[in-house]
N, C-alpha and C. Protein backbone atom coordinates (compact mmCIF):
# COMPACT_ATOMS: atom_id res chain seq x y z
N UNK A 1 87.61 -136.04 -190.17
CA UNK A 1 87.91 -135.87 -191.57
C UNK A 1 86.91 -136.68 -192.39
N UNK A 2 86.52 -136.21 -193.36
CA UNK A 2 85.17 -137.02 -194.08
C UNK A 2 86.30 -137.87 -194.67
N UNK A 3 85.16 -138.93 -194.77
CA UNK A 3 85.92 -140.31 -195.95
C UNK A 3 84.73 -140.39 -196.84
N UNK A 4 83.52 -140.08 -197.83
CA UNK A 4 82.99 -139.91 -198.08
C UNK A 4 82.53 -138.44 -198.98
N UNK A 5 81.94 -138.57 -199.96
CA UNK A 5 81.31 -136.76 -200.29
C UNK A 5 80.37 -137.61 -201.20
N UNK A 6 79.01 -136.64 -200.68
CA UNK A 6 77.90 -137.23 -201.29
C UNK A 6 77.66 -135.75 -202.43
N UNK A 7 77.24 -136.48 -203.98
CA UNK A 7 76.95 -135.27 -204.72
C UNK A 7 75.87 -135.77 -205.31
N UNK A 8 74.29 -134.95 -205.40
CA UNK A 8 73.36 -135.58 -206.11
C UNK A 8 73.75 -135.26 -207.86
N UNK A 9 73.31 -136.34 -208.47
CA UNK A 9 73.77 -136.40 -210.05
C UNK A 9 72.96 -134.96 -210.61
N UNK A 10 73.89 -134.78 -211.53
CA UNK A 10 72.80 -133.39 -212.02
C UNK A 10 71.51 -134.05 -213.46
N UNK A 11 70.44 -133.13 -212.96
CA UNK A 11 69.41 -133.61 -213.91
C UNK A 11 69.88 -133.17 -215.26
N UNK A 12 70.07 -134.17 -216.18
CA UNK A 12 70.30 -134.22 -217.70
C UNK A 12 69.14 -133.31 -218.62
N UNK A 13 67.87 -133.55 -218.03
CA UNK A 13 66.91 -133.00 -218.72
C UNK A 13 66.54 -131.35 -219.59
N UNK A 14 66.80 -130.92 -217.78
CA UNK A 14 66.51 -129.96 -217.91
C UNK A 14 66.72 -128.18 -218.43
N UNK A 15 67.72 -128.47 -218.55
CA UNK A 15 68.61 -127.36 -219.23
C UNK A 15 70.11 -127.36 -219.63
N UNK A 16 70.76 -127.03 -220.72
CA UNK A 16 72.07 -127.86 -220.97
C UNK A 16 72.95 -126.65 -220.12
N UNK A 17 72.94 -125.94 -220.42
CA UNK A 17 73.71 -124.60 -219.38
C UNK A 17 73.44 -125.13 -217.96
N UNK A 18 72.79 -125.71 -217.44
CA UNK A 18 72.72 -125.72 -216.07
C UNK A 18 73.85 -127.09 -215.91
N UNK A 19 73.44 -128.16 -216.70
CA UNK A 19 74.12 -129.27 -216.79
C UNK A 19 75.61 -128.95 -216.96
N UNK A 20 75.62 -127.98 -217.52
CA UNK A 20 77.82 -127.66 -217.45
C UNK A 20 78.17 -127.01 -216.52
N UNK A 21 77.69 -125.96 -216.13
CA UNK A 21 77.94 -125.59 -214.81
C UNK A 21 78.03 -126.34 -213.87
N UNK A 22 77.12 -127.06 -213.38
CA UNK A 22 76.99 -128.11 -212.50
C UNK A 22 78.37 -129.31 -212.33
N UNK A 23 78.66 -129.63 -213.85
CA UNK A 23 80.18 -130.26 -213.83
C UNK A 23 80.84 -130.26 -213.26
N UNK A 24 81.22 -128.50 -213.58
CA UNK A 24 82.23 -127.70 -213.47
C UNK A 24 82.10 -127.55 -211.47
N UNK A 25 81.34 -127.73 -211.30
CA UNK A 25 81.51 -127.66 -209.76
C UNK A 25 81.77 -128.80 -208.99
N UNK A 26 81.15 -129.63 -209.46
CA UNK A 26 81.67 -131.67 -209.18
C UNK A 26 83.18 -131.66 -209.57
N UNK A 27 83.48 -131.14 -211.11
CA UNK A 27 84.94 -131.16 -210.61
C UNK A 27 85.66 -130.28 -209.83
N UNK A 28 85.20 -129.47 -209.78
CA UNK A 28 86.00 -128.50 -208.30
C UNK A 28 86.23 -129.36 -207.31
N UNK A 29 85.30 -129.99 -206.75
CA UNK A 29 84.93 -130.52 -205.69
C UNK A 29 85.32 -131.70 -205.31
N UNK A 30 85.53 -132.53 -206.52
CA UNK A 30 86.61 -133.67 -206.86
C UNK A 30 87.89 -133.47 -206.46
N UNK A 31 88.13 -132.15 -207.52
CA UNK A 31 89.49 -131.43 -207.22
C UNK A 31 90.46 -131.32 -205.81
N UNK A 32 89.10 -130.34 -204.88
CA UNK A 32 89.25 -130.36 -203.77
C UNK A 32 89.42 -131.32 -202.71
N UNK A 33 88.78 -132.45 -202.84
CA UNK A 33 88.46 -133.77 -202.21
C UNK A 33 89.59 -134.74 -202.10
N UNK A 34 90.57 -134.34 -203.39
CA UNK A 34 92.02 -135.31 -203.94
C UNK A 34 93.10 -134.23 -203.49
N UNK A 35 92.89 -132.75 -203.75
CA UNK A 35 94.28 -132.22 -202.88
C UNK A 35 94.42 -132.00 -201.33
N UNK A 36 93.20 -131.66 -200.54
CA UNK A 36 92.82 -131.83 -199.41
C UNK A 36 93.32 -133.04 -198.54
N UNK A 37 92.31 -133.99 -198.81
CA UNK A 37 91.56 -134.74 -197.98
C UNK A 37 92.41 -136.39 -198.93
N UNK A 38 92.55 -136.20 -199.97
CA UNK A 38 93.38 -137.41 -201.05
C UNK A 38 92.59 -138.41 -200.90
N UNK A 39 91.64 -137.96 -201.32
CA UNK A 39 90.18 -138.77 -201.66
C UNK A 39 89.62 -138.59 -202.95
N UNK A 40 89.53 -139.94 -203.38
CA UNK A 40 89.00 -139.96 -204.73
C UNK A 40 87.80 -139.81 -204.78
N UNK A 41 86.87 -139.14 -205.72
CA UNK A 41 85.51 -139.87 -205.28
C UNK A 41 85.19 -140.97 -206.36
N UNK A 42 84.24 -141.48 -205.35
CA UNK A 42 83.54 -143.05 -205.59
C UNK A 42 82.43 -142.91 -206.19
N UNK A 43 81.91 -143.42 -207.13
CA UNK A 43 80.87 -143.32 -208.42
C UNK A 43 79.42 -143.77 -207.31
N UNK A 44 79.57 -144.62 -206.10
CA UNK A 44 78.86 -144.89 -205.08
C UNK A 44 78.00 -143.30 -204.43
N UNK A 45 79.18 -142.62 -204.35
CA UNK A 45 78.44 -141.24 -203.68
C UNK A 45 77.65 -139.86 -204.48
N UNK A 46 77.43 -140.53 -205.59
CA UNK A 46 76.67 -139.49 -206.65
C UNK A 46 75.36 -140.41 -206.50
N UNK A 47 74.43 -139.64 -205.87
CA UNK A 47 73.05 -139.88 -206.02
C UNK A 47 71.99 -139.35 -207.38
N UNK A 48 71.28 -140.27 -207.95
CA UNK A 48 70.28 -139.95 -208.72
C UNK A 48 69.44 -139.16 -207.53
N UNK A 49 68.72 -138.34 -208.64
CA UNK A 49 67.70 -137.26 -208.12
C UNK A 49 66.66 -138.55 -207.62
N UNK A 50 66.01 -139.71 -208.71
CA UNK A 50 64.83 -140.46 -208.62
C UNK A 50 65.02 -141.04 -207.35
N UNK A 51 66.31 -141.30 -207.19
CA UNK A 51 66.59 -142.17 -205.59
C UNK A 51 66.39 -141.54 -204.94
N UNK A 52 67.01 -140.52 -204.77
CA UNK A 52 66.76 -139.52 -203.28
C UNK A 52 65.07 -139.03 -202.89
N UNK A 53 64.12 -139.21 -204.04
CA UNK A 53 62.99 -138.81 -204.15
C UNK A 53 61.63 -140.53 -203.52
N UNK A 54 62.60 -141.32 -204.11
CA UNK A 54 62.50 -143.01 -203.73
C UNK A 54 62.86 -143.16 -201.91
N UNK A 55 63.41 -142.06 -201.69
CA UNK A 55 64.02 -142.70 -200.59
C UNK A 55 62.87 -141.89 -199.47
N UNK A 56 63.30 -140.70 -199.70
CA UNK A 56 62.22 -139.82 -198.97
C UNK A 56 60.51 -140.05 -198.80
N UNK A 57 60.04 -141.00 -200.08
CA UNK A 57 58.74 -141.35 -200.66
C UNK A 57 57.91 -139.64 -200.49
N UNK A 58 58.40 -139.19 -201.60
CA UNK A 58 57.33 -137.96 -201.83
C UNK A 58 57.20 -137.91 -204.04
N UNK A 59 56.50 -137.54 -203.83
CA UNK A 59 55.94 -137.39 -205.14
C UNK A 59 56.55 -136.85 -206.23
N UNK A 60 56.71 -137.06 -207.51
CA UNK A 60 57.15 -135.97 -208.44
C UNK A 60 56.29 -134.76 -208.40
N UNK A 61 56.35 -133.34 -208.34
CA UNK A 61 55.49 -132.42 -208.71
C UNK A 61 55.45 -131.98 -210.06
N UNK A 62 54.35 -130.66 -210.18
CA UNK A 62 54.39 -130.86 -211.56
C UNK A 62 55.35 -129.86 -212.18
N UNK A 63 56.26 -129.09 -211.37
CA UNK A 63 57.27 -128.23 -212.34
C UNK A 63 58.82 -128.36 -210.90
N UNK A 64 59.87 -128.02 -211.61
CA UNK A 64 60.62 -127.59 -210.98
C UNK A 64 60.28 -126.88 -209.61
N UNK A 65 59.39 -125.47 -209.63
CA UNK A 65 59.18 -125.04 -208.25
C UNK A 65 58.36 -126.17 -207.34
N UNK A 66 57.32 -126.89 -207.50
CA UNK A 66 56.76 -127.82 -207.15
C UNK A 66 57.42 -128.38 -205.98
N UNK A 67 58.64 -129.19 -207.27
CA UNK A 67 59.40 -130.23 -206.64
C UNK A 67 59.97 -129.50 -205.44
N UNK A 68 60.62 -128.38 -205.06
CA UNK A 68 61.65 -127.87 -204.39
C UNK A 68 60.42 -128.03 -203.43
N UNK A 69 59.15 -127.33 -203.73
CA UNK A 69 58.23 -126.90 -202.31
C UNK A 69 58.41 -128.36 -201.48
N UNK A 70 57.64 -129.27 -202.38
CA UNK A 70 57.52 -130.48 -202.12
C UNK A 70 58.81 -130.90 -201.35
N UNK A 71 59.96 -131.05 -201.49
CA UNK A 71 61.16 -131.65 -200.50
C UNK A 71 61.59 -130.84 -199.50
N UNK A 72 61.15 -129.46 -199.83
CA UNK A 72 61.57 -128.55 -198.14
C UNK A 72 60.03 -128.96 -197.35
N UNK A 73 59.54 -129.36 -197.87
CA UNK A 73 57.78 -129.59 -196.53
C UNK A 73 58.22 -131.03 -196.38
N UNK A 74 58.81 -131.66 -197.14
CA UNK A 74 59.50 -133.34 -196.57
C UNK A 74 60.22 -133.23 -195.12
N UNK A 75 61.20 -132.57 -195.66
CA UNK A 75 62.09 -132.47 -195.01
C UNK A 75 61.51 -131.92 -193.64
N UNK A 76 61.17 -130.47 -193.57
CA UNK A 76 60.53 -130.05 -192.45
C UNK A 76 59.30 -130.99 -191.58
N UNK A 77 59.37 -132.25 -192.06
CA UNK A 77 58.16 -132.93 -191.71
C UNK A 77 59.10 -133.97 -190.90
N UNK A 78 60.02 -134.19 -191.63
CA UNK A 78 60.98 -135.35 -190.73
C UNK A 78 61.79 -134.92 -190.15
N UNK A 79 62.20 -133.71 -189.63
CA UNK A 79 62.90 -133.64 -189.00
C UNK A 79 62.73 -132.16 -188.10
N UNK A 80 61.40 -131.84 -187.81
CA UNK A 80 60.88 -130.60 -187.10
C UNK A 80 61.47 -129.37 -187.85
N UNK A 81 61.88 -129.12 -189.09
CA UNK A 81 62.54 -127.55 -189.44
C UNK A 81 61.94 -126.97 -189.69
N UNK A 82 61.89 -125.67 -189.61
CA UNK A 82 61.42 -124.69 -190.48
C UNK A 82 61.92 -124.26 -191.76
N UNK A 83 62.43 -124.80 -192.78
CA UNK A 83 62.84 -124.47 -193.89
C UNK A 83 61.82 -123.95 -194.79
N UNK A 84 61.87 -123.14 -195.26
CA UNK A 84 60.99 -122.50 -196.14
C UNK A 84 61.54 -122.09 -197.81
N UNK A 85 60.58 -122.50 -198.66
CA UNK A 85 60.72 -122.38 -199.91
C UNK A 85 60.06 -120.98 -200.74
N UNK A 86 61.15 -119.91 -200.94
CA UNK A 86 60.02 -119.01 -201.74
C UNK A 86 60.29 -119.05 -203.18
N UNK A 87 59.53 -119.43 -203.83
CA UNK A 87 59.75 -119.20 -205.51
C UNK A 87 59.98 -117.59 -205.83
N UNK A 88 61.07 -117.72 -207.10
CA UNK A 88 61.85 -116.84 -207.39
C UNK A 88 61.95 -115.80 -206.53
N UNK A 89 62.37 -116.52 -205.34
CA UNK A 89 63.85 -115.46 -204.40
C UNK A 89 65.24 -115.28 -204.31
N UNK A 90 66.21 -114.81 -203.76
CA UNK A 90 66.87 -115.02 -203.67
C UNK A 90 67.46 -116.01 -202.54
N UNK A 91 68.20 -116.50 -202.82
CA UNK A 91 69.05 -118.12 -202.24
C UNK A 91 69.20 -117.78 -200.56
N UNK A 92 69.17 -116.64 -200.58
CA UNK A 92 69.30 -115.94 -199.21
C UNK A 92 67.80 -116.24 -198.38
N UNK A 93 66.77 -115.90 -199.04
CA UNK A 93 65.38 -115.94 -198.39
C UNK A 93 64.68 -117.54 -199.08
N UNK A 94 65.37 -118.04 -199.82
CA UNK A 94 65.21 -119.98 -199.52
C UNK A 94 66.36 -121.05 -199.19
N UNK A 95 65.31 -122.06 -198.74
CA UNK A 95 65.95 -123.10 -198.18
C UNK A 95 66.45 -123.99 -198.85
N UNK A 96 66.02 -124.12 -199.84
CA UNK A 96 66.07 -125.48 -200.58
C UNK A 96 67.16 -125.96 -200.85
N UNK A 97 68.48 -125.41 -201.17
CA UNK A 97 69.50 -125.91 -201.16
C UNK A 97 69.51 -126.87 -200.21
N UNK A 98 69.79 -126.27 -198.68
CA UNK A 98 69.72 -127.00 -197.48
C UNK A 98 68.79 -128.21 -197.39
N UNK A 99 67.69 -128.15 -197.96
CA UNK A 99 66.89 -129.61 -197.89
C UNK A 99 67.14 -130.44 -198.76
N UNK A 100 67.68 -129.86 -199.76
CA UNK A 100 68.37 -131.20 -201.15
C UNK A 100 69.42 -131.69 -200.37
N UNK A 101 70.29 -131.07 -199.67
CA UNK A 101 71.61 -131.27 -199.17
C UNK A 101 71.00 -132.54 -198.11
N UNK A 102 69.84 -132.30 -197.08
CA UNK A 102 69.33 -133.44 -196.01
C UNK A 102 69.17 -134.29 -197.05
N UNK A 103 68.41 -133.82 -198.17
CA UNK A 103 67.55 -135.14 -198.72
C UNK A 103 68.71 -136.36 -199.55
N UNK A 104 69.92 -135.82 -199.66
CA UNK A 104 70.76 -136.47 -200.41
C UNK A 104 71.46 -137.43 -199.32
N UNK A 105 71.60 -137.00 -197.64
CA UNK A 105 72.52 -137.87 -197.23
C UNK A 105 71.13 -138.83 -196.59
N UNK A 106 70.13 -138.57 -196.36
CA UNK A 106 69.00 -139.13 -196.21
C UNK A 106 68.79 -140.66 -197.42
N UNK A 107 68.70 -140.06 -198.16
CA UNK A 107 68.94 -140.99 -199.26
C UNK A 107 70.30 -141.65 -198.99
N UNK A 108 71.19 -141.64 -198.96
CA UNK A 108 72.59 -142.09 -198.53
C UNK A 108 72.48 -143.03 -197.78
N UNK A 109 71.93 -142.52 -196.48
CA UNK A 109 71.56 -143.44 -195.10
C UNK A 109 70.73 -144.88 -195.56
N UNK A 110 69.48 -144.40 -196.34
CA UNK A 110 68.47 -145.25 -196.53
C UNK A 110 69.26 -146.82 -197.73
N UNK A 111 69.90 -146.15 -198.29
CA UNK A 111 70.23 -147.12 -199.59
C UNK A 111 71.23 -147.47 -198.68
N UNK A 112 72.21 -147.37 -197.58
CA UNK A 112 73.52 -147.93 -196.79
C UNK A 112 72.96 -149.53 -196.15
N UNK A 113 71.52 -149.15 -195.95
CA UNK A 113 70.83 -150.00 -194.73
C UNK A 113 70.31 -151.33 -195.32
C-alpha cells in the first residue's frame, strides 16, 4: 500500500487553462488518496519542476518541446529505455508522461538522501 504520492507542482507560467485543470486533478487525486488509502497528502511530496530538473542535472531547453525531448533522452540515458518523444503526437505515440513520472520519483530519491 503506498504511504506516499509524489505530484510534480504545476508550472504557474505557462498557461492559466492548463494551471486549472491540472488542480482539478491534484484534487482528484488527493481525493482519492484520503478515501482509499486515508492518506493525506504532505506538502513534502509535490515536487517543483526546477528540482526535479536540479536533480536529474540536465538543462533548461529553449521551449516546452525541448524540455520534454531533453528529459525522455535523460531518462533513457539512466536507465537503458527506449522512451521516445514525438512532438505534436498523440500521448499514445509519446513517452513523456512516463519520463516526468521517473524524473519526479528520481528527484524524490535524490532530495530523501
Amino acid at each position: 500500500m503506498p504511504h506516499e504520492i509524489l505530484i510534480e507542482k504545476p508550472y504557474r507560467g505557462r498557461n492559466s487553462n492548463v494551471l486549472a485543470n491540472l488542480s482539478k486533478y491534484i484534487a482528484v487525486a488527493e481525493l482519492c488518496a484520503y478515501l482509499t488509502l486515508d492518506l493525506e497528502l504532505d506538502e513534502s511530496w509535490f515536487l517543483d519542476p526546477r528540482s526535479i530538473k536540479k536533480a536529474l542535472k540536465v538543462q533548461r531547453g529553449k521551449d516546452y518541446d525541448d524540455n520534454k525531448k531533453i528529459m525522455v533522452n535523460r531518462i533513457n540515458e539512466l536507465f537503458g529505455l527506449k522512451l521516445k518523444y514525438s512532438k505534436k503526437k498523440s500521448k499514445k505515440l509519446s513517452d513523456d508522461d512516463i519520463a516526468d513520472s521517473i524524473a519526479v520519483l528520481v528527484a524524490f530519491w535524490d532530495r530523501e538522501e
